[in-house]
N, C-alpha and C. Protein backbone atom coordinates (compact mmCIF):
# COMPACT_ATOMS: atom_id res chain seq x y z
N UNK A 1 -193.81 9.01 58.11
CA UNK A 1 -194.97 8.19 57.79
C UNK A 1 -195.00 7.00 58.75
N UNK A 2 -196.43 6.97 59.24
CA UNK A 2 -196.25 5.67 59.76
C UNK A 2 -196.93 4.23 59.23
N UNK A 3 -196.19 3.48 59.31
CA UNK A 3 -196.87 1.83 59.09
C UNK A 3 -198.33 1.76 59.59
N UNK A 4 -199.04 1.39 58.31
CA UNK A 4 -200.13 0.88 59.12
C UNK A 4 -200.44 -0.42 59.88
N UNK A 5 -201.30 -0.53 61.27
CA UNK A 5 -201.46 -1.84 61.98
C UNK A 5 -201.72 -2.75 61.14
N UNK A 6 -202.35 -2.81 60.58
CA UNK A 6 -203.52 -3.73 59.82
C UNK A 6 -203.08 -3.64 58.33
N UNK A 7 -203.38 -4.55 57.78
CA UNK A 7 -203.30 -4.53 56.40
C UNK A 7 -203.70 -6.10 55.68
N UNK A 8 -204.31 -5.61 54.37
CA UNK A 8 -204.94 -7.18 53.54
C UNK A 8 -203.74 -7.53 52.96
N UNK A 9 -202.56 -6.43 52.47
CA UNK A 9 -201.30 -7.52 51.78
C UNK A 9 -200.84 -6.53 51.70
N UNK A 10 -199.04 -7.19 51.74
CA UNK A 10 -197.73 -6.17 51.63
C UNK A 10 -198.10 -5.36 50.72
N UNK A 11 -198.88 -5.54 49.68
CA UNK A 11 -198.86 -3.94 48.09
C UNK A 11 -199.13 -2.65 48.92
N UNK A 12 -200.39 -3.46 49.91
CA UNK A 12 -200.62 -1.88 50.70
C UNK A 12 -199.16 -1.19 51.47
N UNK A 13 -198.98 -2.01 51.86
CA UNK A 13 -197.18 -1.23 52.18
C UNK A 13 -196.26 -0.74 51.41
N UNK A 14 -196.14 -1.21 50.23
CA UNK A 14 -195.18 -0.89 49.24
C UNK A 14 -196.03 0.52 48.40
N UNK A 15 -197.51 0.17 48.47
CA UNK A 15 -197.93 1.24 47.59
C UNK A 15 -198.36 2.38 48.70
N UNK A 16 -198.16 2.38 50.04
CA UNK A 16 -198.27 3.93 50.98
C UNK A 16 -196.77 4.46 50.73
N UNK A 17 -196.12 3.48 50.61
CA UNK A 17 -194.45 3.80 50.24
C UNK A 17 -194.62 5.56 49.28
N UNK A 18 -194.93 4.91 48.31
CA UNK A 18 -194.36 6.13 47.41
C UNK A 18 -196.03 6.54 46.66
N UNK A 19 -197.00 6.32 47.64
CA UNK A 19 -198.41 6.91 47.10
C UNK A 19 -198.04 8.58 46.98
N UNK A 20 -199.01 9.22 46.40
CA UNK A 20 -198.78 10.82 46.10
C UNK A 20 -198.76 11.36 45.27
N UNK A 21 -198.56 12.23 44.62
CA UNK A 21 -198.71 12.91 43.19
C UNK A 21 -197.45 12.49 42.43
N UNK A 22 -196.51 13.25 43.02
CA UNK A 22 -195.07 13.49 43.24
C UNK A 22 -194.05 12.49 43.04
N UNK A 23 -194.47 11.27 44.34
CA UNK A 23 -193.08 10.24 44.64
C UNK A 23 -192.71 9.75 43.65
N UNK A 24 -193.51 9.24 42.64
CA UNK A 24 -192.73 8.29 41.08
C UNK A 24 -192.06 8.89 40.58
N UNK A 25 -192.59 10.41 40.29
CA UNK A 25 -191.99 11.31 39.35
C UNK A 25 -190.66 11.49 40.17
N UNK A 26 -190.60 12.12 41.38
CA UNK A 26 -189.12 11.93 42.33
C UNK A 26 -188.61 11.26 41.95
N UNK A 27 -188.50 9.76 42.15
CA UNK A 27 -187.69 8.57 41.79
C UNK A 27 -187.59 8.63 40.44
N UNK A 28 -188.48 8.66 39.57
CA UNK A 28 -187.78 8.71 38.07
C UNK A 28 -187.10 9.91 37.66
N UNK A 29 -187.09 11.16 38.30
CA UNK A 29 -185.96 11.85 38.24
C UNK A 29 -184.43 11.51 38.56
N UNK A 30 -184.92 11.02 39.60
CA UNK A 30 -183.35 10.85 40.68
C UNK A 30 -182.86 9.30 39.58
N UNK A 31 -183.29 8.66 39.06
CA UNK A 31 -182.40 7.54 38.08
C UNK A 31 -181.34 8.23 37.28
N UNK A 32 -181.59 9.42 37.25
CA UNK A 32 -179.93 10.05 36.39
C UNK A 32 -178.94 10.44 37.52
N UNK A 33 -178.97 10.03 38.67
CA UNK A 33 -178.10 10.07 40.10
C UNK A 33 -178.36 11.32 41.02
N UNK A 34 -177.46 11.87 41.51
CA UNK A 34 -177.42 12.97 42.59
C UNK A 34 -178.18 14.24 42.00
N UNK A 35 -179.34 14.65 42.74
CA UNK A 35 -179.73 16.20 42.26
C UNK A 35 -180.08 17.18 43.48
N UNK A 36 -179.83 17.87 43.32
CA UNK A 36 -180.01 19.06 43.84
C UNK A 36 -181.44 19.17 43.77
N UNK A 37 -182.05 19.85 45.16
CA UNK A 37 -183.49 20.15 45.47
C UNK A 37 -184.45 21.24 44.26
N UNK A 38 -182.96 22.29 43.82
CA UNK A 38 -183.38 23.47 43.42
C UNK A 38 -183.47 22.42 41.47
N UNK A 39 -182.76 21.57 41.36
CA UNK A 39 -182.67 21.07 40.00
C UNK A 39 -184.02 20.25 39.95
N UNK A 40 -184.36 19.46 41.36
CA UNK A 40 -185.50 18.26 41.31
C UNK A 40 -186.91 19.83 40.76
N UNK A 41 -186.73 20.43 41.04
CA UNK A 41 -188.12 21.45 41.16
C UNK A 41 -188.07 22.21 39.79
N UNK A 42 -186.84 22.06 39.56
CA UNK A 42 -186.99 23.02 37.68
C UNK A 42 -187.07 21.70 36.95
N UNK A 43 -186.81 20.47 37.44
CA UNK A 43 -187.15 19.34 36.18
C UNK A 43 -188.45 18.42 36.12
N UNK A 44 -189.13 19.01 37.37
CA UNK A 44 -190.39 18.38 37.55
C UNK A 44 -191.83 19.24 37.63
N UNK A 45 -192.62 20.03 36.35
CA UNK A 45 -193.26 20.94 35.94
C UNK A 45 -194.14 20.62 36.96
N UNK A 46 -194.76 21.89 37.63
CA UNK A 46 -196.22 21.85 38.51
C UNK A 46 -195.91 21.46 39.90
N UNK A 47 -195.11 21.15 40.89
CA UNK A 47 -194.71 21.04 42.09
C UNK A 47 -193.98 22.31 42.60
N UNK A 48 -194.76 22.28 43.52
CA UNK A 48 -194.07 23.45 44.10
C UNK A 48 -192.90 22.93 45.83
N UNK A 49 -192.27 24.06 46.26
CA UNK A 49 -191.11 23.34 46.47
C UNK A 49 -191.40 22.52 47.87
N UNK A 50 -192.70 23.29 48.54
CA UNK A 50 -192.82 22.74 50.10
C UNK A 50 -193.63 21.00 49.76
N UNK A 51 -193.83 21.08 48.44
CA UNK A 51 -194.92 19.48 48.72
C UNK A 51 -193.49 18.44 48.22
N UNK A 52 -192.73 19.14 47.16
CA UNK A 52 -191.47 18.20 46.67
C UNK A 52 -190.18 17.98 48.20
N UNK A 53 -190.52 19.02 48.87
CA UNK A 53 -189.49 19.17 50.48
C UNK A 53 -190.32 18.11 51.23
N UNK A 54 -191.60 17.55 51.02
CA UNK A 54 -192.76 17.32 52.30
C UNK A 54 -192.24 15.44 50.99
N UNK A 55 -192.43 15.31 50.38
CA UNK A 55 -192.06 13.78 49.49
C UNK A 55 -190.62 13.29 49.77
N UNK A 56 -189.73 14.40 49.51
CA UNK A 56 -188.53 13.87 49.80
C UNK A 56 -188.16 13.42 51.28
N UNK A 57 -188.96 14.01 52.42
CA UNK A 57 -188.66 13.51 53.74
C UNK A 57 -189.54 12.18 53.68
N UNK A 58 -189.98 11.99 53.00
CA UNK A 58 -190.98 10.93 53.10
C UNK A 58 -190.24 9.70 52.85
N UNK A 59 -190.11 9.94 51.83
CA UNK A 59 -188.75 9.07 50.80
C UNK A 59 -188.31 8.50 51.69
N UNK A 60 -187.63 9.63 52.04
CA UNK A 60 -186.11 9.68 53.30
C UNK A 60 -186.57 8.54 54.00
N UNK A 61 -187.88 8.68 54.56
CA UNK A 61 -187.78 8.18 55.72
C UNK A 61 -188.47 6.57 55.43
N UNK A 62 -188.79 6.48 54.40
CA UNK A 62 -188.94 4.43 53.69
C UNK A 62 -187.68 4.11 53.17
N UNK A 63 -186.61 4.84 53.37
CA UNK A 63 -185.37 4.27 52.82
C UNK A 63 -185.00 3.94 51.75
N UNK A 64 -186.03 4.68 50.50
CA UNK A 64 -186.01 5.14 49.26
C UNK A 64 -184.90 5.97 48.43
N UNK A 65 -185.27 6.81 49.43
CA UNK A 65 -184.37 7.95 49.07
C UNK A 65 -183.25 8.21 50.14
N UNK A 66 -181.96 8.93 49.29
CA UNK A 66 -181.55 9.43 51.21
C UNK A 66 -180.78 11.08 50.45
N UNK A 67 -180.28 11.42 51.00
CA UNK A 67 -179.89 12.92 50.88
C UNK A 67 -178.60 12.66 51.60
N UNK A 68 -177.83 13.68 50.99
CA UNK A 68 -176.31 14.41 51.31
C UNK A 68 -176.04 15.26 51.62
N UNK A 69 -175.37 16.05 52.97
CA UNK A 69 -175.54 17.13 53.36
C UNK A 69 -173.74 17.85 53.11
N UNK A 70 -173.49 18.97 52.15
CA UNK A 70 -171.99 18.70 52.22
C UNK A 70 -171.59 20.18 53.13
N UNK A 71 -170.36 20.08 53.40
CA UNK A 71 -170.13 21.08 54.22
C UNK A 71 -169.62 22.53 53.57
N UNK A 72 -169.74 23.49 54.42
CA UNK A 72 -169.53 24.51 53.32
C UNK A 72 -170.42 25.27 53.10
N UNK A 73 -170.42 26.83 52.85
CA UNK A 73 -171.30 27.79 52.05
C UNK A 73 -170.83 28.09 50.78
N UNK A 74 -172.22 28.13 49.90
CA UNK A 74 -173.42 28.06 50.73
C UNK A 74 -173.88 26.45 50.88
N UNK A 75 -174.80 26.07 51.48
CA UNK A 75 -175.43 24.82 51.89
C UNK A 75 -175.31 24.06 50.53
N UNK A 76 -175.04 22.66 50.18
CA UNK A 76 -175.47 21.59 49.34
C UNK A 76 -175.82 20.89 49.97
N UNK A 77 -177.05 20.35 49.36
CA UNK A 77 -177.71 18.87 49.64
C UNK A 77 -178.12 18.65 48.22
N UNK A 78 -177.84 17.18 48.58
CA UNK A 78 -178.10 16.02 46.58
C UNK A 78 -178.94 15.50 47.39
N UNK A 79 -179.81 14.66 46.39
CA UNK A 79 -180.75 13.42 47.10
C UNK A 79 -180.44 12.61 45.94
N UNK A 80 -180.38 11.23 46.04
CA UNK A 80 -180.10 10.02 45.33
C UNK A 80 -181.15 8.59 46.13
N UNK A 81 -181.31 7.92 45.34
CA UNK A 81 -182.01 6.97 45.32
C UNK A 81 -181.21 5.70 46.02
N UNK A 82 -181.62 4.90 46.93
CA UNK A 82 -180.90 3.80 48.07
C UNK A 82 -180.82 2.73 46.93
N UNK A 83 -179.87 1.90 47.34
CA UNK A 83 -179.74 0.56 46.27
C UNK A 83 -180.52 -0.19 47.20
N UNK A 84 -180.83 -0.16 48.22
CA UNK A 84 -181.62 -1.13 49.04
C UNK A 84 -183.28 -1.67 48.83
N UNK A 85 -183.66 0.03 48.26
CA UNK A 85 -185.22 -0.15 48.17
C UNK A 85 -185.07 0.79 47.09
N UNK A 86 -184.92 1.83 47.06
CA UNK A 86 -184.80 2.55 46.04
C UNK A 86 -184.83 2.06 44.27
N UNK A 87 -183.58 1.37 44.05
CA UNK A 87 -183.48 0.85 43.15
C UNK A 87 -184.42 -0.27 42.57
N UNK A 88 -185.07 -1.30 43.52
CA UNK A 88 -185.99 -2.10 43.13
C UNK A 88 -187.42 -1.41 42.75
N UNK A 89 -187.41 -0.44 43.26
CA UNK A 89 -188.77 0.53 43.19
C UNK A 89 -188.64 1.23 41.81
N UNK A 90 -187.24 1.52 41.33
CA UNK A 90 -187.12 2.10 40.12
C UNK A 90 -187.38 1.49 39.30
N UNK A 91 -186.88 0.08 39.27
CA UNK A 91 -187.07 -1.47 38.23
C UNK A 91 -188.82 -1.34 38.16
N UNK A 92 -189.44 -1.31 38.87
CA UNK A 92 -190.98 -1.03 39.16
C UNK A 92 -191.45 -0.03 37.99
N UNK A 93 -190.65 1.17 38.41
CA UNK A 93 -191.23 2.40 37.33
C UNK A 93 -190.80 2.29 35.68
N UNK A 94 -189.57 1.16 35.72
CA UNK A 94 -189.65 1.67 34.46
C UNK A 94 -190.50 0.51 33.82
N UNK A 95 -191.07 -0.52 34.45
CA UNK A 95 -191.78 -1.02 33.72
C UNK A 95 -193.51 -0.53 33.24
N UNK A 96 -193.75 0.06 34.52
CA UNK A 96 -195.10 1.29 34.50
C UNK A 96 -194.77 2.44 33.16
N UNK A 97 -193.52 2.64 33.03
CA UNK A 97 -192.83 3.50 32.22
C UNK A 97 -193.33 3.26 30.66
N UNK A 98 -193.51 1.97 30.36
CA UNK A 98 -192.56 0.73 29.09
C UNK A 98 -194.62 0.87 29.10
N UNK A 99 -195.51 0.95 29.92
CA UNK A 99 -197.07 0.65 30.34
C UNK A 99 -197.65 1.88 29.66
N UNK A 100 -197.17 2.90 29.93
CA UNK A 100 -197.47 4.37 29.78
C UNK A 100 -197.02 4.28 28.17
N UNK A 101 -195.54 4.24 27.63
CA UNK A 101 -195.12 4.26 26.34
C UNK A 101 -196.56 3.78 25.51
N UNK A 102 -196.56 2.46 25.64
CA UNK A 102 -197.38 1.64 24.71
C UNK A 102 -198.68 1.99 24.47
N UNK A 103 -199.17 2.64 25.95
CA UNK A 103 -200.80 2.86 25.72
C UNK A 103 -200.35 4.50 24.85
N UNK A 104 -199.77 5.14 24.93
CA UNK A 104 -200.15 6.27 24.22
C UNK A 104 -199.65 6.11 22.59
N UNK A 105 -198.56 5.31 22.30
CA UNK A 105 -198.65 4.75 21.10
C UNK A 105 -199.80 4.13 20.56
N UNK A 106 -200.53 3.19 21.20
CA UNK A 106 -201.76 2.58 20.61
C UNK A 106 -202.88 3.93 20.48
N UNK A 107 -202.57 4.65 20.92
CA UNK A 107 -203.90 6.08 21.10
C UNK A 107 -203.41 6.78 20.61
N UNK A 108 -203.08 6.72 19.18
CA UNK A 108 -201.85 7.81 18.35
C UNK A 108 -201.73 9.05 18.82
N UNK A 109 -200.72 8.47 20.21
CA UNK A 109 -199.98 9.65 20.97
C UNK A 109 -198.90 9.69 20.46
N UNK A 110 -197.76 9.43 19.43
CA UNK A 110 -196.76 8.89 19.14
C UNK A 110 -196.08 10.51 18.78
N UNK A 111 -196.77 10.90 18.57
CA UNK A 111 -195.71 12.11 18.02
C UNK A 111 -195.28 12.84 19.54
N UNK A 112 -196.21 13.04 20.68
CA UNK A 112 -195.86 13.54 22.08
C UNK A 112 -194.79 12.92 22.13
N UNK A 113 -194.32 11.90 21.89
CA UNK A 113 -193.47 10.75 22.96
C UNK A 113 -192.09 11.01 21.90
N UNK A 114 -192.16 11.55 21.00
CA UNK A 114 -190.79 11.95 20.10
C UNK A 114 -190.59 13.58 20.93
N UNK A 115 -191.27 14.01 20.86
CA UNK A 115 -191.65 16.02 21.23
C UNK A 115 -190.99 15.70 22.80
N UNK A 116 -191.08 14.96 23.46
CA UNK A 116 -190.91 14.83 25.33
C UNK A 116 -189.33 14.00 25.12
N UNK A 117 -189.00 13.66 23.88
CA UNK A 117 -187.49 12.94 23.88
C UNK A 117 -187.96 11.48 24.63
N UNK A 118 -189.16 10.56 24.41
CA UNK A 118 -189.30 9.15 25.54
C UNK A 118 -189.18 8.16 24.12
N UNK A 119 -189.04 8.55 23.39
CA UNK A 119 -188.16 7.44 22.18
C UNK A 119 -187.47 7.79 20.84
């Protein structure tokens, strides 16, 4: 990804960061630590694997995310979340998180949010 020239304020930077269908849901996966590509794609319903492969380089490459390559067959790679940027971006989601909870409680969504295990 590249930086854009121009811009009215840093949000636009922080929010091309992890804009997309995908990237939040990425990062709020990866808060339970190291996963596997083949685990990120069975725990995240409706992505298929080339757009979750096409986010994670993305990641990669805002210093969000980073990946582990271990040696050995067959191939492992984990991806985990950077304490640098990563982690402050997570502090981000779970308050969007705590945003999401409340509005579907007030819209007697409350029984979903027991059924999905989010309280």
């Amino acid at each position: 990804m590249k930086m854009r020239e121009k811009y009215t304020c840093p949000l636009e930077i922080a929010h091309d960061m992890i804009k997309g269908k995908w990237k939040t849901i990425i990062i709020w996966r990866l808060r339970k630590g190291k996963q596997s590509l083949s685990c990120l794609k069975k725990d995240i319903k409706g992505i298929n694997e080339k757009m979750l492969i096409q986010h994670l380089k993305e990641l990669c490459q805002y210093n969000i995310v980073e990946k582990k390559i271990y040696d050995g067959y067959p191939l492992k790679v984990e991806y985990f979340i950077t304490e640098e940027r990563g982690i402050p971006f997570l502090k981000c989601l779970e308050m969007m998180q705590k945003i999401g909870i409340d509005y579907l409680k007030e819209n007697g969504r409350f029984n979903e949010l027991i059924e999905l295990n989010l309280i």
